[in-house]
Protein backbone atom coordinates (compact mmCIF):
# COMPACT_ATOMS: atom_id res chain seq x y z
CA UNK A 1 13.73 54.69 61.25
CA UNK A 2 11.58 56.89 62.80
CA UNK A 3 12.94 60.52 63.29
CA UNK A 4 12.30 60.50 67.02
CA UNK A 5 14.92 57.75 66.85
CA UNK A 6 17.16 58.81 64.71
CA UNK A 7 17.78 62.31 67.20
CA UNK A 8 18.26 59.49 69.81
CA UNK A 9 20.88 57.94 68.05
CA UNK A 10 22.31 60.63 67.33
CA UNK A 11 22.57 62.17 70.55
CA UNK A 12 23.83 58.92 71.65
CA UNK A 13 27.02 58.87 69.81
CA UNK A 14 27.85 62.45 70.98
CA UNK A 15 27.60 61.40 74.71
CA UNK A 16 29.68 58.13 73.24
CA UNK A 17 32.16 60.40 72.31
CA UNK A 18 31.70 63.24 74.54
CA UNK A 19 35.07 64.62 74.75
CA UNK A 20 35.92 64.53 70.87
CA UNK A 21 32.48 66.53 70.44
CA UNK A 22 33.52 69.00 72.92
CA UNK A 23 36.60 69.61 71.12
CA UNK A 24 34.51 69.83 67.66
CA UNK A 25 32.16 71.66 68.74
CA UNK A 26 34.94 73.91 70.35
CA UNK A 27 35.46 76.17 66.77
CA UNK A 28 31.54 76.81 66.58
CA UNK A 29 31.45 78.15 70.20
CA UNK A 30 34.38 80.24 69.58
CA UNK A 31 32.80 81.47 66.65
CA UNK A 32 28.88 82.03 67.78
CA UNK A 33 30.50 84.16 70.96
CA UNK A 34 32.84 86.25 68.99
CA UNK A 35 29.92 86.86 66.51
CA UNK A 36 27.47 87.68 69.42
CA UNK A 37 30.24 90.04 71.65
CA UNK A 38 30.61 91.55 68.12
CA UNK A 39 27.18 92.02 67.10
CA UNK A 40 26.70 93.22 70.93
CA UNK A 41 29.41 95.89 70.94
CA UNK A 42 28.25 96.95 67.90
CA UNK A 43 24.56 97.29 68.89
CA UNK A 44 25.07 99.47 71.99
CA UNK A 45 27.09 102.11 69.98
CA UNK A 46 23.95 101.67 67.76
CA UNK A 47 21.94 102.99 70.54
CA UNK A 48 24.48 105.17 71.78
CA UNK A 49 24.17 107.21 68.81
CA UNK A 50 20.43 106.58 68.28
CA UNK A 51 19.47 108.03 71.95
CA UNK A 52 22.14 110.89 71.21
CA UNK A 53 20.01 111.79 67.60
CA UNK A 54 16.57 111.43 69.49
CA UNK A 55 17.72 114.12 72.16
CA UNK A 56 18.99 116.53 70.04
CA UNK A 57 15.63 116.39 68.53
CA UNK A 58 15.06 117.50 64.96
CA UNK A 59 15.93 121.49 64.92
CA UNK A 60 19.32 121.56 67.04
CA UNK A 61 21.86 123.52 65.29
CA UNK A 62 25.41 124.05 65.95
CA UNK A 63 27.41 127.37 65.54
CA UNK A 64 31.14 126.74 65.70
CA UNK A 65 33.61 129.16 65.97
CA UNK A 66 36.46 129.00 63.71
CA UNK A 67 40.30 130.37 63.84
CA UNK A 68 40.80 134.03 62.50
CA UNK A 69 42.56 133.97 59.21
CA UNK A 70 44.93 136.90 57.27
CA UNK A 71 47.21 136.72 54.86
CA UNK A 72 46.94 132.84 55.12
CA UNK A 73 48.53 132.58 58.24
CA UNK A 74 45.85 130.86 61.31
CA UNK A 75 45.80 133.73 64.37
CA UNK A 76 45.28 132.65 67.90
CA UNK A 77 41.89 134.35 67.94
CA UNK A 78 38.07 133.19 68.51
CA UNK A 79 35.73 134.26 65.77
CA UNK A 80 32.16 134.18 68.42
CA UNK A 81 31.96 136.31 71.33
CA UNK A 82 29.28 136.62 74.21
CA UNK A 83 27.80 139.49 72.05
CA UNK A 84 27.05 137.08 69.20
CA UNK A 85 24.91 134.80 70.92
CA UNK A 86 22.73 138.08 73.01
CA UNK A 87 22.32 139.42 68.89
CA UNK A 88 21.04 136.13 67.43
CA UNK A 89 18.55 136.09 70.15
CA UNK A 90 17.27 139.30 69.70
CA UNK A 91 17.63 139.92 65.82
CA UNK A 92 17.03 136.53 64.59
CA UNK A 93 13.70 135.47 63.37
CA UNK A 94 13.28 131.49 63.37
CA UNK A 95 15.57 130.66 66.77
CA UNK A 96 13.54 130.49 69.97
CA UNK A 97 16.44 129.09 71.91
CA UNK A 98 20.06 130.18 71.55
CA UNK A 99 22.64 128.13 74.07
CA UNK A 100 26.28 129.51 74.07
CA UNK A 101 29.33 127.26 75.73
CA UNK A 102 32.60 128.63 76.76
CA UNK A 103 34.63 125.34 77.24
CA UNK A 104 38.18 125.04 79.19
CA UNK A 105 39.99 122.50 81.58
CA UNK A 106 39.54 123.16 85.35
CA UNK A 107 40.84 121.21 88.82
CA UNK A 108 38.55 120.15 90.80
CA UNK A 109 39.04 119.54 94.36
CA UNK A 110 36.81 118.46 96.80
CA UNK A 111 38.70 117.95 100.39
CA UNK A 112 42.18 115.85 100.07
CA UNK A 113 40.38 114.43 96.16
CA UNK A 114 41.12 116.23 93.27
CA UNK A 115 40.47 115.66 89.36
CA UNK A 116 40.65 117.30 86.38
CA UNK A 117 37.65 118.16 84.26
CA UNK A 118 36.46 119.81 80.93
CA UNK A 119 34.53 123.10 82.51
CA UNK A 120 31.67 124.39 80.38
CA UNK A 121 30.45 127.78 81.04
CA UNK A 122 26.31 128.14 79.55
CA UNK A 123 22.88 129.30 80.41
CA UNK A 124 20.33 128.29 82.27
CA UNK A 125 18.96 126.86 78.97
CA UNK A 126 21.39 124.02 78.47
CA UNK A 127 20.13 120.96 80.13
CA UNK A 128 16.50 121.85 78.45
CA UNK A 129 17.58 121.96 74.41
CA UNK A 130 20.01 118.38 75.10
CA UNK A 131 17.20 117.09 77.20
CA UNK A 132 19.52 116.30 79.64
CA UNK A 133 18.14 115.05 82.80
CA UNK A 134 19.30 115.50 86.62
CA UNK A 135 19.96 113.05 88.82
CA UNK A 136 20.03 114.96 92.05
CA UNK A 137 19.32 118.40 92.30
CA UNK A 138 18.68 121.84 90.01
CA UNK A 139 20.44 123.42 86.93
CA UNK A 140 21.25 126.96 87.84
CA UNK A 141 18.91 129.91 86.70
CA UNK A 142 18.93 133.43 84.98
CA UNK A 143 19.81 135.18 88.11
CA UNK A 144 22.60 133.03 88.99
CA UNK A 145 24.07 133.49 85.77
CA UNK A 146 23.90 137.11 85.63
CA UNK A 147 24.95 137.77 89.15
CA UNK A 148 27.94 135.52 88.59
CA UNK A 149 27.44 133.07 91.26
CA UNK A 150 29.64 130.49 92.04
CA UNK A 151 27.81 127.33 91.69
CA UNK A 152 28.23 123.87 89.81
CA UNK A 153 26.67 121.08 87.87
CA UNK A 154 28.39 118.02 87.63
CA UNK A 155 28.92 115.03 85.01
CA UNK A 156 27.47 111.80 85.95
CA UNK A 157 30.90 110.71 86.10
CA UNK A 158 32.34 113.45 88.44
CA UNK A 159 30.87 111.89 91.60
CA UNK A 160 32.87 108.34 91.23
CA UNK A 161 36.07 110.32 90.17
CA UNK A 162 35.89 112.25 93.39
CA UNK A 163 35.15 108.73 95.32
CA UNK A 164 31.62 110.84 96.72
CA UNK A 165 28.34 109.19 96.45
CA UNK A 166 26.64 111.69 94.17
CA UNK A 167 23.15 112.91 96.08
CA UNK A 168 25.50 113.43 99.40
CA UNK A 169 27.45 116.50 96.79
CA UNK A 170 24.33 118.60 96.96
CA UNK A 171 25.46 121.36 98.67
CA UNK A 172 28.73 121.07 99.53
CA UNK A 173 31.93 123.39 98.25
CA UNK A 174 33.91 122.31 96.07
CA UNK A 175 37.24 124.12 94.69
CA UNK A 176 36.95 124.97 90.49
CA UNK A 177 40.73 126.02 90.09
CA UNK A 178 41.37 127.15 93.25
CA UNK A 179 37.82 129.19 93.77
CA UNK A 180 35.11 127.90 96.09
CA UNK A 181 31.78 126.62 94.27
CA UNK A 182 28.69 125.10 95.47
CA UNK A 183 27.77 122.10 94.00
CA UNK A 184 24.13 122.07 93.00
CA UNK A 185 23.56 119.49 90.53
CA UNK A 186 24.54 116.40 89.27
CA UNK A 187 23.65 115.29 85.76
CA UNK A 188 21.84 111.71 85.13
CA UNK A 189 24.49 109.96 82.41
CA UNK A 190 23.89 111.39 78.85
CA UNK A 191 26.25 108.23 77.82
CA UNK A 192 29.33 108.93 75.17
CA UNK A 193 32.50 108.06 75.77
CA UNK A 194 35.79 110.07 76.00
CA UNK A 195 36.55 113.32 77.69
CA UNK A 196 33.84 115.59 75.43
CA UNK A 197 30.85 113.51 77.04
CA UNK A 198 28.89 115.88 79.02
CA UNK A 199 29.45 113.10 81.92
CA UNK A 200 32.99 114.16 81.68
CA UNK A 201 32.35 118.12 82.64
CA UNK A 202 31.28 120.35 85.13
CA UNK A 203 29.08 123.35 84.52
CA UNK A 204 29.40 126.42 85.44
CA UNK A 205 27.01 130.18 84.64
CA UNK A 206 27.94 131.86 81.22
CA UNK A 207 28.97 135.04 83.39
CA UNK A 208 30.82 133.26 85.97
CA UNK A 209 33.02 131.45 83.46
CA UNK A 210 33.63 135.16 81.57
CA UNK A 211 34.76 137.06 84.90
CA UNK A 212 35.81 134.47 87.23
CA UNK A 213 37.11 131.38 85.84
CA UNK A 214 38.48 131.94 82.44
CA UNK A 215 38.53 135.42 81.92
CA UNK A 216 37.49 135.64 77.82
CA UNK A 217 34.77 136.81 75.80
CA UNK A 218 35.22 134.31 73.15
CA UNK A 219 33.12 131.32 73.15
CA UNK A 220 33.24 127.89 71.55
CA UNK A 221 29.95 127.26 69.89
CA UNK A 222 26.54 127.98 70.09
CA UNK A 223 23.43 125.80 69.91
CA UNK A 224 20.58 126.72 68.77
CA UNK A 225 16.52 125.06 68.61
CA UNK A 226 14.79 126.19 65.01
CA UNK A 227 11.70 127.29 66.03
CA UNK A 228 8.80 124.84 65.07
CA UNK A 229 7.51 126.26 62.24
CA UNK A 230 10.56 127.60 60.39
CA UNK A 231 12.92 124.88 58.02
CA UNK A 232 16.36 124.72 59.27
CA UNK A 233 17.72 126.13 55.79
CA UNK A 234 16.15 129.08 56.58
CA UNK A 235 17.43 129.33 59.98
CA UNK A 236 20.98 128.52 58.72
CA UNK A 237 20.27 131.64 56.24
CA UNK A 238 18.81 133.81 58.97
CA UNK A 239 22.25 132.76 61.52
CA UNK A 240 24.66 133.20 58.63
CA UNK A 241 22.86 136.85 57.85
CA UNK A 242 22.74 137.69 61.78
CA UNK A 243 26.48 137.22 62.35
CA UNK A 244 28.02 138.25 59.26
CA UNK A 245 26.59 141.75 59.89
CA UNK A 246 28.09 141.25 63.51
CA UNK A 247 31.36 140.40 62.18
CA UNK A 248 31.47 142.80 59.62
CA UNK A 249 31.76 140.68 56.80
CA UNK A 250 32.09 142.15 53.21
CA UNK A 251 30.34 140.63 50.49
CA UNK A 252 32.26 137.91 48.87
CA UNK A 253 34.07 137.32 52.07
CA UNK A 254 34.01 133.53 53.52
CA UNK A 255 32.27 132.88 56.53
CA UNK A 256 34.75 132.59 60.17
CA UNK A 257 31.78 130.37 61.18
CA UNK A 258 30.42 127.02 60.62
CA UNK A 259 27.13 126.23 61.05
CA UNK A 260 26.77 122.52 61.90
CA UNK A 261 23.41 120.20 61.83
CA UNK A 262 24.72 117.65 64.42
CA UNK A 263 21.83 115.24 63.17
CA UNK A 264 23.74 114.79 59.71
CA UNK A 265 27.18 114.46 61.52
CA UNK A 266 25.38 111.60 63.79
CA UNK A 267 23.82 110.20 61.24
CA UNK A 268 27.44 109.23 59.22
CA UNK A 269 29.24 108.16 62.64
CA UNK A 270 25.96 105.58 62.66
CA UNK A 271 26.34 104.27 59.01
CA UNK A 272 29.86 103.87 59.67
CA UNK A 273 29.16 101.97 63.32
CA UNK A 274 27.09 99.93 61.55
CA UNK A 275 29.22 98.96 58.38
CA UNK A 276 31.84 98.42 61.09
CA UNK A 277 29.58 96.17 62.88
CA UNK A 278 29.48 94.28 60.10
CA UNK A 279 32.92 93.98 59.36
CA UNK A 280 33.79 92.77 62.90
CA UNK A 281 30.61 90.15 62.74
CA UNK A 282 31.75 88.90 59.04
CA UNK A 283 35.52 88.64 60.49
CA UNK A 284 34.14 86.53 63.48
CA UNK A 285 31.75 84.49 61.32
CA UNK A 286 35.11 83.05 59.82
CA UNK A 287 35.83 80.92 63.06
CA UNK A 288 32.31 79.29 62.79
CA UNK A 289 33.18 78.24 58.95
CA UNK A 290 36.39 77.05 60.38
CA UNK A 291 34.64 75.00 62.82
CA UNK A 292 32.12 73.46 60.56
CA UNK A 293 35.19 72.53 58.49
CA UNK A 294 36.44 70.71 61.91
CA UNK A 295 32.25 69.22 62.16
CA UNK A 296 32.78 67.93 58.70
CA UNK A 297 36.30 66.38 59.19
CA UNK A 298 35.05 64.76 62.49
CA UNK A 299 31.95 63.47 60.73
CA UNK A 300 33.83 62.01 58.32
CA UNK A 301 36.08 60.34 60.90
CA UNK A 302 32.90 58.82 62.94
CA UNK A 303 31.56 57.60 59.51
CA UNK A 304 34.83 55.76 58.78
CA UNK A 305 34.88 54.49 62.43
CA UNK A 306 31.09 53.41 62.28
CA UNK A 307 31.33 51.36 58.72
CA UNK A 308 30.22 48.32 60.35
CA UNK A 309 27.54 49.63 62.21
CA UNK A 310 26.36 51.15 59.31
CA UNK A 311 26.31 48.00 57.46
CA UNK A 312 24.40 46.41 60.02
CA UNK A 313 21.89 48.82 59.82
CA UNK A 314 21.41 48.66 55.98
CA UNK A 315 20.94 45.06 56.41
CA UNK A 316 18.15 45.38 58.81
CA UNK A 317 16.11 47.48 56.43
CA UNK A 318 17.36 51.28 57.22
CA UNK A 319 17.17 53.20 54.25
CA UNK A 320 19.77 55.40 52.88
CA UNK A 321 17.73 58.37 53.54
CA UNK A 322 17.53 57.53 56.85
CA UNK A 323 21.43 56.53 57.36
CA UNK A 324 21.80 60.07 55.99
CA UNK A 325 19.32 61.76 58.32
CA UNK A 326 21.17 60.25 61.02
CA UNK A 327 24.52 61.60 60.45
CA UNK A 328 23.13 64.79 59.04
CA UNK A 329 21.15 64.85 62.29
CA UNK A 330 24.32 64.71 64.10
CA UNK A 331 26.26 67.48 62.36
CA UNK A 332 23.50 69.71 63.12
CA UNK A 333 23.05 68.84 66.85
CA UNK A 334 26.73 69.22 67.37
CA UNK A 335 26.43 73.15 66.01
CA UNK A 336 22.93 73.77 68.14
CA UNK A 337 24.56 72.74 70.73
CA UNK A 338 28.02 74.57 70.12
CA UNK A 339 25.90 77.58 69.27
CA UNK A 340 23.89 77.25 72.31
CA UNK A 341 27.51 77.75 74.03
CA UNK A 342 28.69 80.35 72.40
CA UNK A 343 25.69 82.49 72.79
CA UNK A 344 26.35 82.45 76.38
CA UNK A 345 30.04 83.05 76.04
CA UNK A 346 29.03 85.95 73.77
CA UNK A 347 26.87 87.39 76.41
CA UNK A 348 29.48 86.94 79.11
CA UNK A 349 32.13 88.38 77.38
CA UNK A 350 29.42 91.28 76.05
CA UNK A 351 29.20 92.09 79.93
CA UNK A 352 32.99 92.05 80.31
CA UNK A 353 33.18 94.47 77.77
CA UNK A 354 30.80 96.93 79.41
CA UNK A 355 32.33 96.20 83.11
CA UNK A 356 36.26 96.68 82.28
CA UNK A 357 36.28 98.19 78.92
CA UNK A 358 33.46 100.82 79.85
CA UNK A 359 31.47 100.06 76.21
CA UNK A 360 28.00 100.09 76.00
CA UNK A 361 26.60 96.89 75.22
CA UNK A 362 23.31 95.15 73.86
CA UNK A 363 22.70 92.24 73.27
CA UNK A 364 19.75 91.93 70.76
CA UNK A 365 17.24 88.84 70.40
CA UNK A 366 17.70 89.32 66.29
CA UNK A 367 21.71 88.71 67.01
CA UNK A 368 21.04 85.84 68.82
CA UNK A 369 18.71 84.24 66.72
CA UNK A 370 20.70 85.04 63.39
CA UNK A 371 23.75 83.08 65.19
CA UNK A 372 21.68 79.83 65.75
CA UNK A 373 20.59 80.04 62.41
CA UNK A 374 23.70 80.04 61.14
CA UNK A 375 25.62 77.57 63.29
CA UNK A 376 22.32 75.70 62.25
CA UNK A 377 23.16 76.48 58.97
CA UNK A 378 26.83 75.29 58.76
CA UNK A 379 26.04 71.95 60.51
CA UNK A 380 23.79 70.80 57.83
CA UNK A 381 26.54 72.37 54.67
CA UNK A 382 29.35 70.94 56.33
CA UNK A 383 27.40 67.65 57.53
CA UNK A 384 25.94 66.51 53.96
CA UNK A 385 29.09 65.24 52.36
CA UNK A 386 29.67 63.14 55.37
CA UNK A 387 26.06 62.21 55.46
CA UNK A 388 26.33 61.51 51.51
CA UNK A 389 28.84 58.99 52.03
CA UNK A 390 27.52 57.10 55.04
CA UNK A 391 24.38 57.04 52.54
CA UNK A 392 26.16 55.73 49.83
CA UNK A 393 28.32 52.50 51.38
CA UNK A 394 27.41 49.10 50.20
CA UNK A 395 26.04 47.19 52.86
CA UNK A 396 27.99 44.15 51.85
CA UNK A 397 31.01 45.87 51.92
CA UNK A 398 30.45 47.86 54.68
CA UNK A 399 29.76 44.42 56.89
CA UNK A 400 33.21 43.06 55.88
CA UNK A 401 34.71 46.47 56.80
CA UNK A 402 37.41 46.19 59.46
């Protein structure tokens, strides 16, 4: 039997029995869409984090400020201060960029719509060392930071949570806790989820944020770009040398800083995306053994059913290779096609992820592939002990079969 013939055949006595194979074929598309929404969810926080390392770039450091400690006992007090962040500019020899953020909650209300926001008080410098981009509009500048004016910057997000289209804001006044801003900016999305995304905040001058809005000294961190031709060990050394003499740290003495390379913290959230990729792709490739186990029961049933037919064909001079072709054949087609489903059921529920769930999504070619080749794969394992035994009836016996 020619092969050409033996796909006909085969594709024959699925459309025969068109409504058992849809219910066979049901497990693999369950399977092959869980496996591809998986491998898609997965994916996009791939990415996520991937764009996230790419802008920080390779000499981003973070200075965190830690709680004030005596006699064991955590004190409501902020170790960095304003001051900290003017000395590392000036005394420090392998920073040529030092960003400090004062971070608090805010209201903000624009007419009769109000929301609530994380405010971020910076320099002009901010939206240059996270390569952050604007959508509409102009980060604020030196002089608007040291003559404490009251202007904005906006989250991508801030826009839709105020119902406003975003390039109509530019311009107007809107109310940060109770004080009139101008809104001069709104931020392109920077992605991340959660209320720490910078699509999440508004942004405010350093100064403004000290004497207006919030009222401290204290900041929250610092970060800071390595100048190009300096390691970031010996920036961390230079930092740690720079603001223990501010702090008046005695030798011995811990440190009521951390100094943080965000790169290295990114880089562990994305091994541990990915190994949780995996787990949620290995726990969905379950259904798809589950429904070759199904594909191999049904085969079984169809060779049982088809004894005679089989017979028929031995007598007429098939070969058992090609009586278990055929049958193999059919396994096979059944999980193409099931997989062929199920890729599109993964993509649609990929995109119903990212519409109502909000997750970032990505469907890669290398996912889709690597579920055909599997549902591929368990057609022909879970088809060639039903092909084996069509193979292996005796013709005479299989023409008396009733």
């Amino acid at each position: 039997m020619l092969f050409g013939e033996i796909i006909i055949v085969a594709l024959q006595s699925i459309r025969a029995n068109l409504f058992r194979a849809a219910l066979t074929m049901l497990g693999i598309i369950i399977g092959v869409g869980a496996v591809i929404a998986m491998l898609a969810a997965g994916s996009g926080a791939q990415k996520r984090i991937d764009d996230q390392i790419a802008a920080l770039g390779a000499n981003i450091l973070t200075v965190n400020a830690s709680n004030f400690f005596a006699g064991g006992v955590s004190r409501d007090r902020q170790t960095l201060m304003i001051d900290d962040a003017d000395h590392l500019r000036s005394d420090s020899r392998y920073l040529n960029a030092v960003v400090p953020e004062m971070q608090g909650r805010g209201q903000l209300k624009l007419d009769n719509l109000n929301t609530n926001a994380r405010l971020i008080g910076t320099t002009f410098e901010y939206a240059t060392i996270f390569n952050y981009k604007l959508a509409h509009g102009r980060f604020f500048t030196t002089a608007e930071d040291s003559e404490r004016k009251r202007v904005v910057v906006l989250g991508h997000d801030i826009p839709d949570r105020l119902e406003q289209p975003a390039e109509k804001l530019i311009g107007k006044q809107i109310a940060v806790n109770g004080q009139p801003f101008e809104i001069i900016g709104v931020f392109e999305s920077a992605g991340g989820q959660g209320n720490n995304s910078p699509d999440q905040g508004a942004f405010i001058p350093l100064r403004t944020a000290e004497q207006r809005v919030m009222g401290k000294k204290q900041l929250d961190n610092m970060s800071v770009r390595v100048a190009d031709d300096a390691s970031l060990e010996r920036a961390m050394v230079d930092i740690e040398r720079v603001l223990r003499r501010e702090h008046k740290l005695a030798p011995g003495k811990g440190n009521d800083f951390a100094i943080i390379d965000r790169r290295e913290f990114l880089t562990t959230q994305q091994e541990a995306q990915q190994t949780f990729t995996y787990l949620l792709a290995s726990i969905a490739g379950v259904s798809l053994l589950v429904g070759g186990i199904g594909i191999m029961n049904i085969m079984l049933v169809s060779v049982t059913e088809r004894t005679r037919e089989i017979g028929i064909r031995m007598a007429l001079g098939a070969t058992r290779f090609s009586v278990m072709l055929q049958f193999l054949v059919e396994s096979i087609t059944l999980c193409l096609l099931g997989g062929l489903l199920g890729v599109g059921t993964g993509m649609g529920a990929a995109k119903l992820l990212s519409h109502f769930a909000g997750w970032e999504t990505f469907v890669s070619p290398q996912s889709v592939g690597l579920a055909f080749a599997f549902s591929a794969g368990v057609g022909l394992f879970f088809g060639i002990l039903p092909a084996r035994r069509a193979a292996r009836l005796d013709p005479i016996e299989a023409l008396r079969y009733e």
